[in-house]
C-alpha atoms as a PDB file:
ATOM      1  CA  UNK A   1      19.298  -7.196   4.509  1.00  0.00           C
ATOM      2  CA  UNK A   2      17.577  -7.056   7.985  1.00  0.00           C
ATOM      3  CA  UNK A   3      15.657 -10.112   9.127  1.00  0.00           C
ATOM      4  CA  UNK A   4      13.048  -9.866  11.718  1.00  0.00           C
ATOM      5  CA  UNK A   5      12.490 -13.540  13.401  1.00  0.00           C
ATOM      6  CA  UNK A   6       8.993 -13.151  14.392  1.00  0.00           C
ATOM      7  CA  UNK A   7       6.882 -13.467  11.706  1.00  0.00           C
ATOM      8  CA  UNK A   8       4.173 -12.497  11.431  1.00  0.00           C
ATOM      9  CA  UNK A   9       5.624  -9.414  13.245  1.00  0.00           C
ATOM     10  CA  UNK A  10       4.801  -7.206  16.003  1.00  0.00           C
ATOM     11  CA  UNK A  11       4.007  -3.862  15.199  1.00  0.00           C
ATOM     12  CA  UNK A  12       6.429  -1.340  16.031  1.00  0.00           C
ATOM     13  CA  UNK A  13       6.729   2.293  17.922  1.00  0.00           C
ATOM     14  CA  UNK A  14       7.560   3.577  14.575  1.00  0.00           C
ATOM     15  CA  UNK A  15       4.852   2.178  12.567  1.00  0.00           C
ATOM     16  CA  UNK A  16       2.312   4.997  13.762  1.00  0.00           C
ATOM     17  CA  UNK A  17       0.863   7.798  11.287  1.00  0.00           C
ATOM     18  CA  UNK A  18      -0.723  10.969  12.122  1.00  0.00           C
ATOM     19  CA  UNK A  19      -3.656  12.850  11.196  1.00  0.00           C
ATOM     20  CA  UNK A  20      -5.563  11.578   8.248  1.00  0.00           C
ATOM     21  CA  UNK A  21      -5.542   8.523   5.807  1.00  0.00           C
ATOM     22  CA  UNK A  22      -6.926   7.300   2.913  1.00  0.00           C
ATOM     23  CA  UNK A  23     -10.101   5.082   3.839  1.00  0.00           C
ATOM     24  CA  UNK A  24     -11.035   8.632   3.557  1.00  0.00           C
ATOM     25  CA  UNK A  25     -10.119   9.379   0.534  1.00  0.00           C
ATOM     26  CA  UNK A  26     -11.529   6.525  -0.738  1.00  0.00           C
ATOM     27  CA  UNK A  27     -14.838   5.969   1.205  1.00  0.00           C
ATOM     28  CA  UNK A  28     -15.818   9.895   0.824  1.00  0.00           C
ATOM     29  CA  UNK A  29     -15.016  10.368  -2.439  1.00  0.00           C
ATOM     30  CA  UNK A  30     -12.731  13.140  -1.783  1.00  0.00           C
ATOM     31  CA  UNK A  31      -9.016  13.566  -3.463  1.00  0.00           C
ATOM     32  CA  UNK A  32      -6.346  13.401  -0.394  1.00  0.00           C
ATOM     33  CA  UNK A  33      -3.746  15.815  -1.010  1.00  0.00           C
ATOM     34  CA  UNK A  34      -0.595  14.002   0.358  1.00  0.00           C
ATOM     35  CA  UNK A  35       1.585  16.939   0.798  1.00  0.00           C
ATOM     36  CA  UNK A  36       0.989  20.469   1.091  1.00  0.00           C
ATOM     37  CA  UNK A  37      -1.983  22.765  -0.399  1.00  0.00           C
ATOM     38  CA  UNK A  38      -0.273  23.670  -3.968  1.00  0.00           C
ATOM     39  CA  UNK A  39       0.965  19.443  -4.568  1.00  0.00           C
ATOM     40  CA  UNK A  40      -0.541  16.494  -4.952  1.00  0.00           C
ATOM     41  CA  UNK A  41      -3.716  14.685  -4.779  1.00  0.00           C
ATOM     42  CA  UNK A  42      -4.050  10.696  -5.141  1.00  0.00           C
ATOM     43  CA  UNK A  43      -7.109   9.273  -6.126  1.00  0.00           C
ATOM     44  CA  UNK A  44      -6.775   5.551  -5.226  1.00  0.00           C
ATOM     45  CA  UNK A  45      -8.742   2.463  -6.579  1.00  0.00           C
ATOM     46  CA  UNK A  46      -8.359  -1.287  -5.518  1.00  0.00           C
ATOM     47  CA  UNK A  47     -10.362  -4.699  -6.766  1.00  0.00           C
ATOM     48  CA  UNK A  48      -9.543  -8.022  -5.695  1.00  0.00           C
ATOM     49  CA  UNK A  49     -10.810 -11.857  -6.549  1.00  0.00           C
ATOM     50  CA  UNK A  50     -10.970 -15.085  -5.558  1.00  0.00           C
ATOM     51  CA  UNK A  51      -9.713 -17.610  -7.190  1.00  0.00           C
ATOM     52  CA  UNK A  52      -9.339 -20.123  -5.217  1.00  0.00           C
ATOM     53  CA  UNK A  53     -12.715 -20.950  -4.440  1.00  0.00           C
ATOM     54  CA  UNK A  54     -14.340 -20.311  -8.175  1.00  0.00           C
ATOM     55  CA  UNK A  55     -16.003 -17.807  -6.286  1.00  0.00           C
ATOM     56  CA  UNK A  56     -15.758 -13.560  -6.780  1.00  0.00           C
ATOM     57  CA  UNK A  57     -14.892 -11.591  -3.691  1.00  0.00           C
ATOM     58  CA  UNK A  58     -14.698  -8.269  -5.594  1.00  0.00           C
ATOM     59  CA  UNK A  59     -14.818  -4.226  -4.367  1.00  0.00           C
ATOM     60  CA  UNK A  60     -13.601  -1.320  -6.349  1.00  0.00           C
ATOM     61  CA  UNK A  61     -12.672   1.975  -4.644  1.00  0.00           C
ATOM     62  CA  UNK A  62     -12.144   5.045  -6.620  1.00  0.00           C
ATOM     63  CA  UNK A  63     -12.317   8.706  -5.541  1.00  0.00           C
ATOM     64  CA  UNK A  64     -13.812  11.104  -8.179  1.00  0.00           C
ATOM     65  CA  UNK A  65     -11.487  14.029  -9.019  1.00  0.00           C
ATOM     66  CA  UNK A  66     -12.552  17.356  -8.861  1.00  0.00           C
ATOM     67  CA  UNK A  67     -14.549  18.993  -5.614  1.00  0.00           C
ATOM     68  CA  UNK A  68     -13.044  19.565  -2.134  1.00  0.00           C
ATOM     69  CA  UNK A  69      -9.536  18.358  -1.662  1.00  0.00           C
ATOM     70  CA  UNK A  70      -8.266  17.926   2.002  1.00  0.00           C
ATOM     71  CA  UNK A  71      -4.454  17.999   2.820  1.00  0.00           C
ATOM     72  CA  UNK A  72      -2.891  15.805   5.187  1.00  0.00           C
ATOM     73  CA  UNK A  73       0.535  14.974   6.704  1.00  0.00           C
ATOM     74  CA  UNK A  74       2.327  12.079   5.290  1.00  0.00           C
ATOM     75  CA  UNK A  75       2.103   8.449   6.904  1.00  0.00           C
ATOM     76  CA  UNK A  76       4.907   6.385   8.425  1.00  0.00           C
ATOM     77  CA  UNK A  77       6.462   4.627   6.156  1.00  0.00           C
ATOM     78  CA  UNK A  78       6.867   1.941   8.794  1.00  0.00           C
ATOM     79  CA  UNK A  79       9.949  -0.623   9.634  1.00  0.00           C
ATOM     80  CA  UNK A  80      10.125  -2.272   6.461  1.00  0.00           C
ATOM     81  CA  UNK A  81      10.472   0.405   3.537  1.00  0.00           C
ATOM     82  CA  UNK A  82      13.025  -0.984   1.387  1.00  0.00           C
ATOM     83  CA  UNK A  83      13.925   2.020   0.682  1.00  0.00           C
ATOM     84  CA  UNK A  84      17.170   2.727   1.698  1.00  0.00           C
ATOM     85  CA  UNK A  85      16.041   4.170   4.822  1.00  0.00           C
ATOM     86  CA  UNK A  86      16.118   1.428   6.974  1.00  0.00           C
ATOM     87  CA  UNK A  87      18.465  -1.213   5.801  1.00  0.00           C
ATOM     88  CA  UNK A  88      17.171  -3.206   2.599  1.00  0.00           C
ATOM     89  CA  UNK A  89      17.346  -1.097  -0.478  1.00  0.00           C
ATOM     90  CA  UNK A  90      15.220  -2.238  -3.696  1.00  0.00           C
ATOM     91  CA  UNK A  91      14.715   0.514  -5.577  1.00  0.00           C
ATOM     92  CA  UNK A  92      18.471   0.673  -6.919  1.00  0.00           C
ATOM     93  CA  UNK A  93      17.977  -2.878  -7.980  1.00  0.00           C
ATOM     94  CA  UNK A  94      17.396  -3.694 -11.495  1.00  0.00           C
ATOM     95  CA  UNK A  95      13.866  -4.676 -12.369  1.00  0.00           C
ATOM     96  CA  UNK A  96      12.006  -2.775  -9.815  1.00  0.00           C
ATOM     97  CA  UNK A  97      10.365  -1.057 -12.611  1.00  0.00           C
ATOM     98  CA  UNK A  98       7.185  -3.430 -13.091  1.00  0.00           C
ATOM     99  CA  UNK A  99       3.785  -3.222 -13.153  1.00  0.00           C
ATOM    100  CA  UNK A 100       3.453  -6.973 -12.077  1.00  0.00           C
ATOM    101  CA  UNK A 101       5.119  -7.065  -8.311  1.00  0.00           C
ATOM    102  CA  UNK A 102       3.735 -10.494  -7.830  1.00  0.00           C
ATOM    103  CA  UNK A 103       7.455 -12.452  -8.449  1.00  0.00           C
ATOM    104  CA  UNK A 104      11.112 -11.116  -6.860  1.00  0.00           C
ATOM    105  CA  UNK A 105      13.221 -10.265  -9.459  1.00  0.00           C
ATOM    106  CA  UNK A 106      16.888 -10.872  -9.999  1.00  0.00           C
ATOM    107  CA  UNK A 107      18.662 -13.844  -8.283  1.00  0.00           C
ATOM    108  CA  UNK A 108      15.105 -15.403  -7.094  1.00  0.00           C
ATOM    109  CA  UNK A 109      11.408 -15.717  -9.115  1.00  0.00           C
ATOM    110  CA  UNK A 110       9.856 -16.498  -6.457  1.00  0.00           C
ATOM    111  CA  UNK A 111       6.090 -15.778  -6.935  1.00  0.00           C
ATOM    112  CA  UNK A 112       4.118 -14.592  -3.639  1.00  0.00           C
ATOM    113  CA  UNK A 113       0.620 -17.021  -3.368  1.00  0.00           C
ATOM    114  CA  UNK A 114      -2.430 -15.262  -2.835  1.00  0.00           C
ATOM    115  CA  UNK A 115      -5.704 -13.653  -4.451  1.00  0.00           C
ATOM    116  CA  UNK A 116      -5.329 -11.498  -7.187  1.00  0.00           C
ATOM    117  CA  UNK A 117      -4.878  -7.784  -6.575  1.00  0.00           C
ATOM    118  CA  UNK A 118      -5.440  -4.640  -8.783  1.00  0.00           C
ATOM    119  CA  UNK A 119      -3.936  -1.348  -7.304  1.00  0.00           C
ATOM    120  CA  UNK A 120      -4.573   1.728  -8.981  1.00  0.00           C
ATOM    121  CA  UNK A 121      -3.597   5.163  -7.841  1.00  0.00           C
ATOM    122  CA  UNK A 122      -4.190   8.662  -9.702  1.00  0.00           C
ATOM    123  CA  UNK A 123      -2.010  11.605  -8.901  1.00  0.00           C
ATOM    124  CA  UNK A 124      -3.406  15.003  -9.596  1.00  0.00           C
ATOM    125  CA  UNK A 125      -2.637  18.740  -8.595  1.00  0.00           C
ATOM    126  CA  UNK A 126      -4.105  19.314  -5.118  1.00  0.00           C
ATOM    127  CA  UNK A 127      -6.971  21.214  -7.496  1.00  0.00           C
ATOM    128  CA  UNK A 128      -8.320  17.696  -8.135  1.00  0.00           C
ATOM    129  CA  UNK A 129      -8.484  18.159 -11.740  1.00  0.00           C
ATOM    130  CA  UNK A 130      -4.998  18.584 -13.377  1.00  0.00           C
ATOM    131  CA  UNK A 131      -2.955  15.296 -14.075  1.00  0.00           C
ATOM    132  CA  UNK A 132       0.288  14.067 -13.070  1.00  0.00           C
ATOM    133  CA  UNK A 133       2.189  12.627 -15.457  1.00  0.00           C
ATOM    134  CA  UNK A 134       5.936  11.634 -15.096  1.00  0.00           C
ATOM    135  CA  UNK A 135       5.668  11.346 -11.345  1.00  0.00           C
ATOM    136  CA  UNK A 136       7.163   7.646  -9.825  1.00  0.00           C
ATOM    137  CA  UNK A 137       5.141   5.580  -7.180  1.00  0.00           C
ATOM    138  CA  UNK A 138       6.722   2.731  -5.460  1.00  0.00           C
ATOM    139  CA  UNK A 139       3.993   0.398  -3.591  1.00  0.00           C
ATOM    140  CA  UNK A 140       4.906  -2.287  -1.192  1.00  0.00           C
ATOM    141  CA  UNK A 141       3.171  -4.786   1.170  1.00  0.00           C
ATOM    142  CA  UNK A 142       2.900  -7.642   3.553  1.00  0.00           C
ATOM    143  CA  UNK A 143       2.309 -11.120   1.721  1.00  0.00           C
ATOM    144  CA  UNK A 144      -1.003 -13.192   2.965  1.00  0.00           C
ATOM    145  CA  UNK A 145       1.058 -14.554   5.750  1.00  0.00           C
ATOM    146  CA  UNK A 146       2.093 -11.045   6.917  1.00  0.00           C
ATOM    147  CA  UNK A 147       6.018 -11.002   6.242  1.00  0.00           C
ATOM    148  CA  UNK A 148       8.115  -8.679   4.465  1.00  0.00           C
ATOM    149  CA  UNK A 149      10.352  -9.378   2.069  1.00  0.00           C
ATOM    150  CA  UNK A 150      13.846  -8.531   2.012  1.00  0.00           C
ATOM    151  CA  UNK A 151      13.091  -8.419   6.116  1.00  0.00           C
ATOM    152  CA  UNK A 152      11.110 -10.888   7.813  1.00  0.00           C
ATOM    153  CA  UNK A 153      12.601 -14.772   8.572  1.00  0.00           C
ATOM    154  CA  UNK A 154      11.871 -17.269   5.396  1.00  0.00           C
ATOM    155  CA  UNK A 155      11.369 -14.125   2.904  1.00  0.00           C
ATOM    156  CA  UNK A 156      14.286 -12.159   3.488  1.00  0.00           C
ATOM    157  CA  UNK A 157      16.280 -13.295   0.253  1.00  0.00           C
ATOM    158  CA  UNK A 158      12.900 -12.066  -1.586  1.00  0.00           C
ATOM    159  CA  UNK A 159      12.192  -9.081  -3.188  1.00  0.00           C
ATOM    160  CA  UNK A 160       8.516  -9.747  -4.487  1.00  0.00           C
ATOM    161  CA  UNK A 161       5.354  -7.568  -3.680  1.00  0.00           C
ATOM    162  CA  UNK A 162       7.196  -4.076  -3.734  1.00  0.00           C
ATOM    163  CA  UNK A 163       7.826  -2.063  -7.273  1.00  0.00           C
ATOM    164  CA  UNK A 164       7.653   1.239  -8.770  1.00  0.00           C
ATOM    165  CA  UNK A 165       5.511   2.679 -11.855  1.00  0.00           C
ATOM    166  CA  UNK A 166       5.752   6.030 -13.792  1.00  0.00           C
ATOM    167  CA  UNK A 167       2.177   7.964 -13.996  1.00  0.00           C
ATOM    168  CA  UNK A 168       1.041   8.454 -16.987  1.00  0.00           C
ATOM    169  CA  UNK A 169      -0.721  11.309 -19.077  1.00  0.00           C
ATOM    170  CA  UNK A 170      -3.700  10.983 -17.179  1.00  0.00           C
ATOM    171  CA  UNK A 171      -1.720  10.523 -13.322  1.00  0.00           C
ATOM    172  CA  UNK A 172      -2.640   7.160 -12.847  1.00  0.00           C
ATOM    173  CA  UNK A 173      -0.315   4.292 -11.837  1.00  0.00           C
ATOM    174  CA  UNK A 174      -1.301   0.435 -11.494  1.00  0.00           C
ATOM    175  CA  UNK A 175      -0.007  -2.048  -9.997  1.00  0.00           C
ATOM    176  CA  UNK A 176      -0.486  -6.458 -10.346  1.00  0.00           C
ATOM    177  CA  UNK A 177      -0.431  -8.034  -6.560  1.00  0.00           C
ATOM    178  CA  UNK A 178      -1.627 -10.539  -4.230  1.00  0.00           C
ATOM    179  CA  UNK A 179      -4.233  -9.553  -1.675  1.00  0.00           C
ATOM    180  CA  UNK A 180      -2.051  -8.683   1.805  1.00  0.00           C
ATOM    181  CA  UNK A 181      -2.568 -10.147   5.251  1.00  0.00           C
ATOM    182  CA  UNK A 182      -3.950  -8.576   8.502  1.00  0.00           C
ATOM    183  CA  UNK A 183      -1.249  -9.116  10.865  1.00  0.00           C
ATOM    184  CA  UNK A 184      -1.140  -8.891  14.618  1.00  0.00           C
ATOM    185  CA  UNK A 185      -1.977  -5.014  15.782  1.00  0.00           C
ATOM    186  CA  UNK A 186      -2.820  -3.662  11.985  1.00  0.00           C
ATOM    187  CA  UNK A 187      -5.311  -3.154   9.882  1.00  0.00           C
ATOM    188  CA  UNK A 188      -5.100  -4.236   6.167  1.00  0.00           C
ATOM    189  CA  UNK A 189      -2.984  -1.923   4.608  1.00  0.00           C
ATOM    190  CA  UNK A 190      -0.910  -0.930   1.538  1.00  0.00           C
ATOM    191  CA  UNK A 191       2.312   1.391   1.689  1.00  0.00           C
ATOM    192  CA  UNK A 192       3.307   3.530  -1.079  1.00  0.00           C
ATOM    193  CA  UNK A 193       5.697   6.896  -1.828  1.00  0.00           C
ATOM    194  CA  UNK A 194       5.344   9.594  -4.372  1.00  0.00           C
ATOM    195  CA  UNK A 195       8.980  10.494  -6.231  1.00  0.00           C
ATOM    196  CA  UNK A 196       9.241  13.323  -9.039  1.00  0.00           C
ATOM    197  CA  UNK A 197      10.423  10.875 -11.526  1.00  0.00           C
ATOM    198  CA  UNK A 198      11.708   7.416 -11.903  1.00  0.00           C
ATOM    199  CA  UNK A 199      15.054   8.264 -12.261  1.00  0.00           C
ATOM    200  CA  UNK A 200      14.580   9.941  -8.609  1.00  0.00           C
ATOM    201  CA  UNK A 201      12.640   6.706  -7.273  1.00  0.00           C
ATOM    202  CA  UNK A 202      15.570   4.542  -8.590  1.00  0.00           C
ATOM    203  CA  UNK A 203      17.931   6.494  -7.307  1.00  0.00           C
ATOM    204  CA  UNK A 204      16.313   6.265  -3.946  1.00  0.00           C
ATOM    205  CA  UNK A 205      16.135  10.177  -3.888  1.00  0.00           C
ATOM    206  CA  UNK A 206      14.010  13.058  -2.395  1.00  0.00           C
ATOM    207  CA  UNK A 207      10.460  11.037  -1.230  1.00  0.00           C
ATOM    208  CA  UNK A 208       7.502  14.048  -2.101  1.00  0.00           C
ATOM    209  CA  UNK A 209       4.719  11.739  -0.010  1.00  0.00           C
ATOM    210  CA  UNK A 210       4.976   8.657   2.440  1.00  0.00           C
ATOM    211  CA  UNK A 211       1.396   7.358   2.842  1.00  0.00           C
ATOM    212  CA  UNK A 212      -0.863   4.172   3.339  1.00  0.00           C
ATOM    213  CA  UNK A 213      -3.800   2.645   1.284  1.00  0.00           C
ATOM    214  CA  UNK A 214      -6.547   0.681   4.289  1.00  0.00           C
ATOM    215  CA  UNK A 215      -8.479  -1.671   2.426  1.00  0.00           C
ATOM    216  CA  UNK A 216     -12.364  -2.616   2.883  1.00  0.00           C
ATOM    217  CA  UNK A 217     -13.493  -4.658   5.785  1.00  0.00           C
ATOM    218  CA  UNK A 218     -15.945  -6.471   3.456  1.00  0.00           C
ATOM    219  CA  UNK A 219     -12.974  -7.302   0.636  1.00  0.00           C
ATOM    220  CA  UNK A 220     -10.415  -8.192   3.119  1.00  0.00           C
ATOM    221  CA  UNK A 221     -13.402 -10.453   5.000  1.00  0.00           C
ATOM    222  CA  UNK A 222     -14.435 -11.916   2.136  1.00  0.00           C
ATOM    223  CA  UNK A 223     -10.102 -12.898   0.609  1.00  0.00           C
ATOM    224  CA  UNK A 224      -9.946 -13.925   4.313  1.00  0.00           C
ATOM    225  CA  UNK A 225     -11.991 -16.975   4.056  1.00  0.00           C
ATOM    226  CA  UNK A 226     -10.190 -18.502   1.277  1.00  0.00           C
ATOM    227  CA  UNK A 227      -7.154 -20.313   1.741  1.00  0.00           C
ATOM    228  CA  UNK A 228      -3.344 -19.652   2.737  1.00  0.00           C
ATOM    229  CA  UNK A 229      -5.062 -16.047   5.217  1.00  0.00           C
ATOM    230  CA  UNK A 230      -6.488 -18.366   7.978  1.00  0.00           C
ATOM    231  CA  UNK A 231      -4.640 -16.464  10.322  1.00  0.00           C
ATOM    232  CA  UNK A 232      -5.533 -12.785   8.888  1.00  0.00           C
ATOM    233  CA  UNK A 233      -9.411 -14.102  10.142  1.00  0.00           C
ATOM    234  CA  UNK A 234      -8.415 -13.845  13.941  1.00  0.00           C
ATOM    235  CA  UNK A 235      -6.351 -10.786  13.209  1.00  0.00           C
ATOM    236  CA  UNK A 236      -8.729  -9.005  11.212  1.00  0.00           C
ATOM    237  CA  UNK A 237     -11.154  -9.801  14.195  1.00  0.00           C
ATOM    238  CA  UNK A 238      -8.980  -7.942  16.560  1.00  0.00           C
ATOM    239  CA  UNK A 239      -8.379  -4.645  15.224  1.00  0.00           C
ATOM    240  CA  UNK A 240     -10.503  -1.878  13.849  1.00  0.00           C
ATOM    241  CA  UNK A 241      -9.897   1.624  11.957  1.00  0.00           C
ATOM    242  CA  UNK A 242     -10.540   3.265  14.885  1.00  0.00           C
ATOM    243  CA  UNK A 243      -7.972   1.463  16.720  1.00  0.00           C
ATOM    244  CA  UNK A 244      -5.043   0.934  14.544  1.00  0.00           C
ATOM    245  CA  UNK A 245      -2.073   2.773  15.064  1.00  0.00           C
ATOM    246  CA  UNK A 246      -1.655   4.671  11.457  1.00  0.00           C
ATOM    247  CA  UNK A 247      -5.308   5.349  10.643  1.00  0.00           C
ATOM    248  CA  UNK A 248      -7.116   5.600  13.515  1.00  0.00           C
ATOM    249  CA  UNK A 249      -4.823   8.363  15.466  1.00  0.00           C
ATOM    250  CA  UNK A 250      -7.468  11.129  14.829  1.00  0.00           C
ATOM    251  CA  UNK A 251      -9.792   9.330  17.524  1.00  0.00           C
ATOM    252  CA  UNK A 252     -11.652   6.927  14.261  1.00  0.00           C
ATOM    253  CA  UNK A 253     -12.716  10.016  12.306  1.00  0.00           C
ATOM    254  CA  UNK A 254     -10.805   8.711   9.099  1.00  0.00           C
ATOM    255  CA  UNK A 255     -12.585   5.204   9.639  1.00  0.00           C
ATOM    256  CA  UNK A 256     -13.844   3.433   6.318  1.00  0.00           C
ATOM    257  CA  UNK A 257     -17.442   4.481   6.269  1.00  0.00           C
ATOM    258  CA  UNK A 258     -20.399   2.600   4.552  1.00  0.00           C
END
């Protein structure tokens, strides 16, 4: 495994994207197709809530399929993939196969703290209507102090908050999480890739799509004020859409809009 020693980490030269994201997708209501005109769309939906506090800080985005579909390039998949790519490998493990990516799996059960998170993305033909089923998605994420597992310093002997899930006969995939920090130089974000199968994901095979999920200023305010993200407050406070390196590299035209 690789360990970075600063946590939370500096952003890298190769964590930068390139044309379009999906606060679009989500925020216009329009399915994103992640790689070419005649592949895939994802429709992508996300709810979180505090429970720390007794209080709800809920949102739910969905995009509705059907209507105009735009295709865009793939995103970085950043420094800290997992992947095989760079390093760190999970998805030949045993037991990446979950729905719940909340505990590491095999020699630790080590549970990442944090408020509740529901992921759920829907992968259709780039027509916006036709299902996907039988396709693999592997998600992964920063935990609510914004480290890595199986990289950064103190988590790299962890292997919680990244998994992979089959779609089924209606595309969709969904994940169980924790809500993710803002570290230094990013906004809130989710990573995931698109495989033909699980037997390709697990095999760390051919990726189809490398892309990132931003996640609502008011939701990621709102988890921010409860306890264990104190830092993701100043962070958060720091960067915008417009700014960041993945999503806002088409001059903030992708930014989440209201």
């Amino acid at each position: 495994m690789t360990t970075n020693d600063t946590a939370p980490h500096e952003v890298e030269d190769h964590d930068r994207g390139l044309l379009y994201d999906l606060p679009r997708l989500v925020d216009r209501r329009r399915a994103l197709a992640l790689f070419g005109g005649t592949a895939l769309a994802a429709l992508a939906g996300c709810s979180a809530a505090s429970t720390s506090t007794g209080s709800a800080a809920t949102t739910t985005a969905a995009a509705a399929a059907g209507g105009d579909v735009d295709v865009i390039p793939g995103e970085t998949a950043g420094p800290y993939p997992a992947d095989g790519s760079n390093g760190a490998n999970v998805l030949t493990e045993s037991g990446v196969v979950r729905s719940d990516i909340r505990s590491s799996f095999g020699s630790s059960t080590t549970t990442a703290e944090g408020v509740p998170l529901t992921v759920t993305l829907n992968l259709v033909e780039a027509d916006g209507d036709t299902p996907v089923e039988g396709a693999a998605v592997y998600i992964w994420h920063c935990n609510r102090t914004g480290q890595y597992s199986m990289y950064d310093r103190g988590v790299a002997d962890e292997n919680y908050l990244r998994g992979v899930q089959p779609t089924a006969a209606d595309g969709s995939v969904t994940f169980t999480s924790i809500f993710p920090a803002c570290y230094s130089g990013r906004w809130p974000h989710i990573h995931f890739e698109v495989y033909k199968s699980v037997d390709e994901a697990t095999a760390a095979g051919q990726i189809l799509a490398t892309s990132q999920l931003a996640l609502p200023e008011e939701t990621c305010s709102a988890v921010y004020a409860t306890t264990g993200y104190e830092q993701s407050v100043s962070n958060l406070a720091r960067v915008s859409l417009d700014r960041d390196m993945v999503f806002g590299d088409d001059g903030g035209v992708s930014q989440l809009r209201r």
